[in-house]
PDB file of N, CA and C in Angstrom:
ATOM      1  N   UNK A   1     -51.670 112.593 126.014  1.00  0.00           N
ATOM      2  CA  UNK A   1     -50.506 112.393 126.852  1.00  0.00           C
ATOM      3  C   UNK A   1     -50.541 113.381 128.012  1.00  0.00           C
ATOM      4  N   UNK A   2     -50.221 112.524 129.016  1.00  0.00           N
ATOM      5  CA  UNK A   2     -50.031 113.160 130.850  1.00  0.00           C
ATOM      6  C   UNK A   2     -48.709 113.483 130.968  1.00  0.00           C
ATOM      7  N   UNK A   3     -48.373 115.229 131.840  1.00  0.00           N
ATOM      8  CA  UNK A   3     -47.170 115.027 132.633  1.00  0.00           C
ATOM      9  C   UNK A   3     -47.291 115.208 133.932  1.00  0.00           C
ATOM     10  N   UNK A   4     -46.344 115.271 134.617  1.00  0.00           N
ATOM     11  CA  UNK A   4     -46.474 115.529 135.880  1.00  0.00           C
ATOM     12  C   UNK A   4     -45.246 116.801 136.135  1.00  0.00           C
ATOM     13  N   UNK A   5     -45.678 117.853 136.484  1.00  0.00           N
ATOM     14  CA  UNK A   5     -44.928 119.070 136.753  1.00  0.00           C
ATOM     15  C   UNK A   5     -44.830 119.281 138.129  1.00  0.00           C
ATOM     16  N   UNK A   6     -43.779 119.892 138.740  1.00  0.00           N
ATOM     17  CA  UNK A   6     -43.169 120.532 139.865  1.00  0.00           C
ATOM     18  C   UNK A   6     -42.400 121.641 140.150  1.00  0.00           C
ATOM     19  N   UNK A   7     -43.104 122.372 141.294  1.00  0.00           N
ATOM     20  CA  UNK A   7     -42.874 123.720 141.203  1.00  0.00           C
ATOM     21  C   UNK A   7     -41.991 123.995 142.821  1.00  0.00           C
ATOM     22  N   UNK A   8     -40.915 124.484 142.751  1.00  0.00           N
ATOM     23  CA  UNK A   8     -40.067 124.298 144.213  1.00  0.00           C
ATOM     24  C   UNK A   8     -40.455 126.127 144.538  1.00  0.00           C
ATOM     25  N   UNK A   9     -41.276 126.058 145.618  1.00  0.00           N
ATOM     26  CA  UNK A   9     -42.244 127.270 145.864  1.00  0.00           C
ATOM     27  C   UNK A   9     -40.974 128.436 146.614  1.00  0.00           C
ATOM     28  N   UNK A  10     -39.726 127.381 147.049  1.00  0.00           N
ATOM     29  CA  UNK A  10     -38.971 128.605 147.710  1.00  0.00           C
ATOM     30  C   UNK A  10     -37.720 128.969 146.301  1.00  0.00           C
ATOM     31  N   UNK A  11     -37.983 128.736 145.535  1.00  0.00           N
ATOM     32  CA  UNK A  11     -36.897 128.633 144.136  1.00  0.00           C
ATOM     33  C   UNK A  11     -37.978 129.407 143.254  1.00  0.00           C
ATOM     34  N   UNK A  12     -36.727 130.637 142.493  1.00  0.00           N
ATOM     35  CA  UNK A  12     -37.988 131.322 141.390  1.00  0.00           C
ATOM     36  C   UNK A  12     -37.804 130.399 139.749  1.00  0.00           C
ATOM     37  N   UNK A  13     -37.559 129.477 139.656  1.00  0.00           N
ATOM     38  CA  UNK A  13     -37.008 128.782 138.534  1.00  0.00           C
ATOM     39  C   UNK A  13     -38.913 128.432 138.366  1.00  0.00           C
ATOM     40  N   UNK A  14     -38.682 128.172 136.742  1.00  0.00           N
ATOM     41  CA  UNK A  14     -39.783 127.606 136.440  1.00  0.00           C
ATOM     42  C   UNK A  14     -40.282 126.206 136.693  1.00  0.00           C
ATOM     43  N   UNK A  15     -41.458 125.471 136.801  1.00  0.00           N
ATOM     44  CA  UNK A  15     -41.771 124.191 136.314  1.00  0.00           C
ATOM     45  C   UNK A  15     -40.769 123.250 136.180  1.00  0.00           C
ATOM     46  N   UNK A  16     -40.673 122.507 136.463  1.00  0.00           N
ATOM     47  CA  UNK A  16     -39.983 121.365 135.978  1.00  0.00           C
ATOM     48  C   UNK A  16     -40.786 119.844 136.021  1.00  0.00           C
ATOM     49  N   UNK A  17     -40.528 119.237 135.029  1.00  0.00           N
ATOM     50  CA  UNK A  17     -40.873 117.758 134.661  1.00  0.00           C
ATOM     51  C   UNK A  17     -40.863 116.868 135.446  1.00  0.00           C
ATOM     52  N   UNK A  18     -41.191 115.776 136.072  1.00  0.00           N
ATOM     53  CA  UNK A  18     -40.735 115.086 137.033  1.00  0.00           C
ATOM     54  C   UNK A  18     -40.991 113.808 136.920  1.00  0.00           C
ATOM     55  N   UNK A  19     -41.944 113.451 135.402  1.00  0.00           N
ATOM     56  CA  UNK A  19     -42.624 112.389 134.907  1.00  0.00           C
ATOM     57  C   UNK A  19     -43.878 113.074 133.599  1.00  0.00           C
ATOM     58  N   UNK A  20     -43.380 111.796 133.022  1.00  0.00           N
ATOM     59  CA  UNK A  20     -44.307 112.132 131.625  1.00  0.00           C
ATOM     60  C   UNK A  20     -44.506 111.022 130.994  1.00  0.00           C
ATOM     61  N   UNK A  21     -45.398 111.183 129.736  1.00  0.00           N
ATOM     62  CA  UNK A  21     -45.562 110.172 129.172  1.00  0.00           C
ATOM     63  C   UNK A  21     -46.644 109.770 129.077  1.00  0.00           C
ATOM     64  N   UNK A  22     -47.549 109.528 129.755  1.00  0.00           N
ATOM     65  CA  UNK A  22     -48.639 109.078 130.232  1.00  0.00           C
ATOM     66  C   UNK A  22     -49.988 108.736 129.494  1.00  0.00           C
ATOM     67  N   UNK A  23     -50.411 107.715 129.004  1.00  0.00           N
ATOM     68  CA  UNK A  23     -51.521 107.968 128.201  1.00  0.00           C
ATOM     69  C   UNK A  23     -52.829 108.549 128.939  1.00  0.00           C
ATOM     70  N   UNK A  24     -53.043 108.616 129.901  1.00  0.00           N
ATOM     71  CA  UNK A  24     -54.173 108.570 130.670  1.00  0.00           C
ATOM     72  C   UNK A  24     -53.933 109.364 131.471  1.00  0.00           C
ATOM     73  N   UNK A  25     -54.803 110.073 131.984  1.00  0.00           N
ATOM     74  CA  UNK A  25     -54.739 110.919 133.571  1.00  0.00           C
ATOM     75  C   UNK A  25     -55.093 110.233 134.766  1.00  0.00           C
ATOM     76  N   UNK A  26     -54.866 108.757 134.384  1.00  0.00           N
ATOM     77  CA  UNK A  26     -55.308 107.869 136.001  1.00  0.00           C
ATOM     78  C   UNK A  26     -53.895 107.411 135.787  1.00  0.00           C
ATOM     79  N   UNK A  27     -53.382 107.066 134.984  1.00  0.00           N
ATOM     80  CA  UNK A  27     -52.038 106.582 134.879  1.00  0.00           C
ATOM     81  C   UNK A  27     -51.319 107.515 135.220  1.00  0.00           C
ATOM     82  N   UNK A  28     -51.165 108.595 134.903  1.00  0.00           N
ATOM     83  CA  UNK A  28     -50.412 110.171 135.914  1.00  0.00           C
ATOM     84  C   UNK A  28     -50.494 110.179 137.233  1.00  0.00           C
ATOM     85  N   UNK A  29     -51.763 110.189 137.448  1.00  0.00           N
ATOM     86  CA  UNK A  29     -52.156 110.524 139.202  1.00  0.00           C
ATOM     87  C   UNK A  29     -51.867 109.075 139.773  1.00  0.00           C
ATOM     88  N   UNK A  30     -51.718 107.674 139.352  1.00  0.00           N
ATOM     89  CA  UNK A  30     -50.600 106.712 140.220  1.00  0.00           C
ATOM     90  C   UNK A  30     -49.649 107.338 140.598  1.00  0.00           C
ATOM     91  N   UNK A  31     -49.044 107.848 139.119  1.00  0.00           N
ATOM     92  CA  UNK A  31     -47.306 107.869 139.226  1.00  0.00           C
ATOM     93  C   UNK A  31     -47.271 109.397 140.370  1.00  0.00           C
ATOM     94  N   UNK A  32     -48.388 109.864 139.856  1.00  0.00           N
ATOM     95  CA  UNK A  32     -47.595 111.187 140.875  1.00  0.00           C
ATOM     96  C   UNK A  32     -48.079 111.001 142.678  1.00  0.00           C
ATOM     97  N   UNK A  33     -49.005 109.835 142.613  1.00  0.00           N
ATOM     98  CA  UNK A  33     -49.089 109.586 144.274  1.00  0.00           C
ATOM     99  C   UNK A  33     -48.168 108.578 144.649  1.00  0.00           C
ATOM    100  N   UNK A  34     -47.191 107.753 143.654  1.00  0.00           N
ATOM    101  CA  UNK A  34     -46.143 106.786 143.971  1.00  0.00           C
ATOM    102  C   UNK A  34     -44.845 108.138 144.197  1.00  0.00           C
ATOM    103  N   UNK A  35     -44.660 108.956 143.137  1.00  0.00           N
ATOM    104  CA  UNK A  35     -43.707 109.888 143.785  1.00  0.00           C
ATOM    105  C   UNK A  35     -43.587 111.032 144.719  1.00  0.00           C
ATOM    106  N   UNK A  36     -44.898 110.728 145.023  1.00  0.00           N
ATOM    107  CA  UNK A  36     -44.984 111.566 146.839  1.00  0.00           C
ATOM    108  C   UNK A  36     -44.775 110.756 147.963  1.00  0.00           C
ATOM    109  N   UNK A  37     -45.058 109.226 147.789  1.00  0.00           N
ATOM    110  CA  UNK A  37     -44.784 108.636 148.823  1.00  0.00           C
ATOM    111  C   UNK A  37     -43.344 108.661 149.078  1.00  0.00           C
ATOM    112  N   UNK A  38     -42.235 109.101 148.383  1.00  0.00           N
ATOM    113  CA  UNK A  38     -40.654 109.253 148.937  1.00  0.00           C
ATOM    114  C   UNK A  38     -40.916 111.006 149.586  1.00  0.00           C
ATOM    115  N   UNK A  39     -41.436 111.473 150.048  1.00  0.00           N
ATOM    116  CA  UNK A  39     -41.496 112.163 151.054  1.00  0.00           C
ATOM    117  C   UNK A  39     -42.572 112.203 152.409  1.00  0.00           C
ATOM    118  N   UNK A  40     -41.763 112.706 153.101  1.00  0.00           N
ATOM    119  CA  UNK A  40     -42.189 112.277 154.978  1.00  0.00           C
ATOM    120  C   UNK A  40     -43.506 112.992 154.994  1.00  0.00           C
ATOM    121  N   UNK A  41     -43.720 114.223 154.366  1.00  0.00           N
ATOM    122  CA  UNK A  41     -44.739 115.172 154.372  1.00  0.00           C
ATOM    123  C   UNK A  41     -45.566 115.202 153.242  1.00  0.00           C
ATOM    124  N   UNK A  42     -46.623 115.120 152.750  1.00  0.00           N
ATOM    125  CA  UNK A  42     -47.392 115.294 151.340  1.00  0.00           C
ATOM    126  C   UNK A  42     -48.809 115.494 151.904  1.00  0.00           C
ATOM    127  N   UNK A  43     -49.339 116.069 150.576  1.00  0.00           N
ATOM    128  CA  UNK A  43     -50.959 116.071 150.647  1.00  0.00           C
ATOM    129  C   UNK A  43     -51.098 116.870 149.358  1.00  0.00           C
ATOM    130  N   UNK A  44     -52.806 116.959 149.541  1.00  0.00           N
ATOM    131  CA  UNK A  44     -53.345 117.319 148.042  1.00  0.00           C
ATOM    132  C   UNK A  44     -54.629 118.295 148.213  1.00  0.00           C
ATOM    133  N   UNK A  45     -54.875 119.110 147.580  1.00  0.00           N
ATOM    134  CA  UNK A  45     -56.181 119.899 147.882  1.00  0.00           C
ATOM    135  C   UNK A  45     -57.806 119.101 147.473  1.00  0.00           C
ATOM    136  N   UNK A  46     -58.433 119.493 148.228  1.00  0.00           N
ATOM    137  CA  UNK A  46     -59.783 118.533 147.600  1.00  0.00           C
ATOM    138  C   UNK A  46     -60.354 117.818 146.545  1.00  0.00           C
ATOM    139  N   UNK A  47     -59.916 118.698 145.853  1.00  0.00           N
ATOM    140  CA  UNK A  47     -60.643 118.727 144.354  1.00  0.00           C
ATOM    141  C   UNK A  47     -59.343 118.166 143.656  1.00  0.00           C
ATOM    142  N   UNK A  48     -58.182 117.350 144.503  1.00  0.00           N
ATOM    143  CA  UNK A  48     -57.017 116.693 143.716  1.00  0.00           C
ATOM    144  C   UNK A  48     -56.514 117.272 142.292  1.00  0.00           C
ATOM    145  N   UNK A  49     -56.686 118.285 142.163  1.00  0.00           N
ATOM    146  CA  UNK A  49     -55.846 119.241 141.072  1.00  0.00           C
ATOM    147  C   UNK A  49     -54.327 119.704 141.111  1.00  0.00           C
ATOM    148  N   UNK A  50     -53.786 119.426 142.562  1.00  0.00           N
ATOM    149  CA  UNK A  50     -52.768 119.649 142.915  1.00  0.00           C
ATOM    150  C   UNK A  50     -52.458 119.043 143.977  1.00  0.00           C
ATOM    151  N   UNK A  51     -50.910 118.734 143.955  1.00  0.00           N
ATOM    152  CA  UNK A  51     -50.548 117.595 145.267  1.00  0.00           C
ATOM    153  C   UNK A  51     -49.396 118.673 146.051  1.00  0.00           C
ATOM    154  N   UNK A  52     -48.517 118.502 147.242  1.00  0.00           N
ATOM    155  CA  UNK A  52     -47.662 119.540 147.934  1.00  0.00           C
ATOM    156  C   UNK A  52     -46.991 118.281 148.365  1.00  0.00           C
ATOM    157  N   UNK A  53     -45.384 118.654 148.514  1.00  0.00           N
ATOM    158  CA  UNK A  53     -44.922 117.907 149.740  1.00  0.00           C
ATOM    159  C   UNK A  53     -43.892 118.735 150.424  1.00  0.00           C
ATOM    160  N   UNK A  54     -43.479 118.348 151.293  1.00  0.00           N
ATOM    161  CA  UNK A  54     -42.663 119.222 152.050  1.00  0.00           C
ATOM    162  C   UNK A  54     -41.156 118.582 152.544  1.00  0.00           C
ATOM    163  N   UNK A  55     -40.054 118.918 152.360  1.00  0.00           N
ATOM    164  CA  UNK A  55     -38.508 118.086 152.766  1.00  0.00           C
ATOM    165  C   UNK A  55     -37.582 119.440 152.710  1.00  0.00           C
ATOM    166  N   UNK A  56     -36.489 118.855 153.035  1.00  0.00           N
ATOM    167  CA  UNK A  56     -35.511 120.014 153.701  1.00  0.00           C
ATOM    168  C   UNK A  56     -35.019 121.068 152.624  1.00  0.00           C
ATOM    169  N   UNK A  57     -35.521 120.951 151.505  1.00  0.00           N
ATOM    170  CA  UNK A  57     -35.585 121.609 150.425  1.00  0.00           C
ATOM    171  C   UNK A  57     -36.598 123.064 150.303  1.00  0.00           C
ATOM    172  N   UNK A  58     -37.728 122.582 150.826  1.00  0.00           N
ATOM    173  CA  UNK A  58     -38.921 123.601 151.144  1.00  0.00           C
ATOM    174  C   UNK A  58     -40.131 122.978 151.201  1.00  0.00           C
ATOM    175  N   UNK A  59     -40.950 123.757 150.493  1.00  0.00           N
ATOM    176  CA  UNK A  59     -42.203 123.417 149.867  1.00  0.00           C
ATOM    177  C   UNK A  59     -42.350 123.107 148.197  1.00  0.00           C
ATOM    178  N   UNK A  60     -42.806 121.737 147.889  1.00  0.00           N
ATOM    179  CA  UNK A  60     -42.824 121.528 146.407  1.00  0.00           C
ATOM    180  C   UNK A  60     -44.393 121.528 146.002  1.00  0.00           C
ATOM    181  N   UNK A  61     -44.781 122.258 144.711  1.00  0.00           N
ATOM    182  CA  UNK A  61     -46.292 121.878 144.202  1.00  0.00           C
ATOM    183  C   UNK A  61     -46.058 120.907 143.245  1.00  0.00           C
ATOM    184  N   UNK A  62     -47.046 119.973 143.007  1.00  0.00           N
ATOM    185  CA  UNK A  62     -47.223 118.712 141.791  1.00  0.00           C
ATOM    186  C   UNK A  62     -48.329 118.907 140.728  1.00  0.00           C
ATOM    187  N   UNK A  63     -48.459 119.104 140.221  1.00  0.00           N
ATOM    188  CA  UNK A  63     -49.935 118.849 139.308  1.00  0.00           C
ATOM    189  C   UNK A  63     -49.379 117.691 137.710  1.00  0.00           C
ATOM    190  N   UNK A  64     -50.894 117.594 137.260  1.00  0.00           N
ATOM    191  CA  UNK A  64     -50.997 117.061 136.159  1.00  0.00           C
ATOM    192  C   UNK A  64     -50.996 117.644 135.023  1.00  0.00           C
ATOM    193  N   UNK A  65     -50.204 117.714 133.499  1.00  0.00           N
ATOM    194  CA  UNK A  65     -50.463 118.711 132.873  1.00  0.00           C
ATOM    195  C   UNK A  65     -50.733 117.883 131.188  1.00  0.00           C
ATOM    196  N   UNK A  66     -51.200 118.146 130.595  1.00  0.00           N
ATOM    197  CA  UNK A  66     -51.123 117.412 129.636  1.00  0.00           C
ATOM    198  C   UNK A  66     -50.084 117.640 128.602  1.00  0.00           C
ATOM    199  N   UNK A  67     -49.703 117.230 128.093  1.00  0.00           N
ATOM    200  CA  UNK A  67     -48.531 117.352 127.018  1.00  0.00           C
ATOM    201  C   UNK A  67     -48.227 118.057 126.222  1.00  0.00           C
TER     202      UNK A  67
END
């Protein structure tokens, strides 16, 4: 099992959940490139280990984590 975690980089709060469940890690990385497309700003580092997006909130990190 896949989750998908988020980290609000200007907030010292931990991790939070944002999707889970997942049997698969291709089935994660849909859901977590379907829930970046609701922001204006996104991207991901090369090696797709981690996704960013950006809204009037701050800066958010995404990754995949397993269960």
């Amino acid at each position: 099992m896949f989750m998908i975690l988020e980290l609000n980089i200007t907030s010292p709060a931990e991790p939070t959940q944002v999707a889970g469940g997942f049997a698969t890690r291709e089935d994660a990385l849909m859901a977590v490139k379907r829930y970046l497309k609701s922001f204006k700003v996104s991207g991901h580092n090369s090696e797709e280990s981690y996704w960013w997006a950006r809204d009037s909130d701050g800066l958010r990190r995404c990754w995949i984590s397993p269960a």
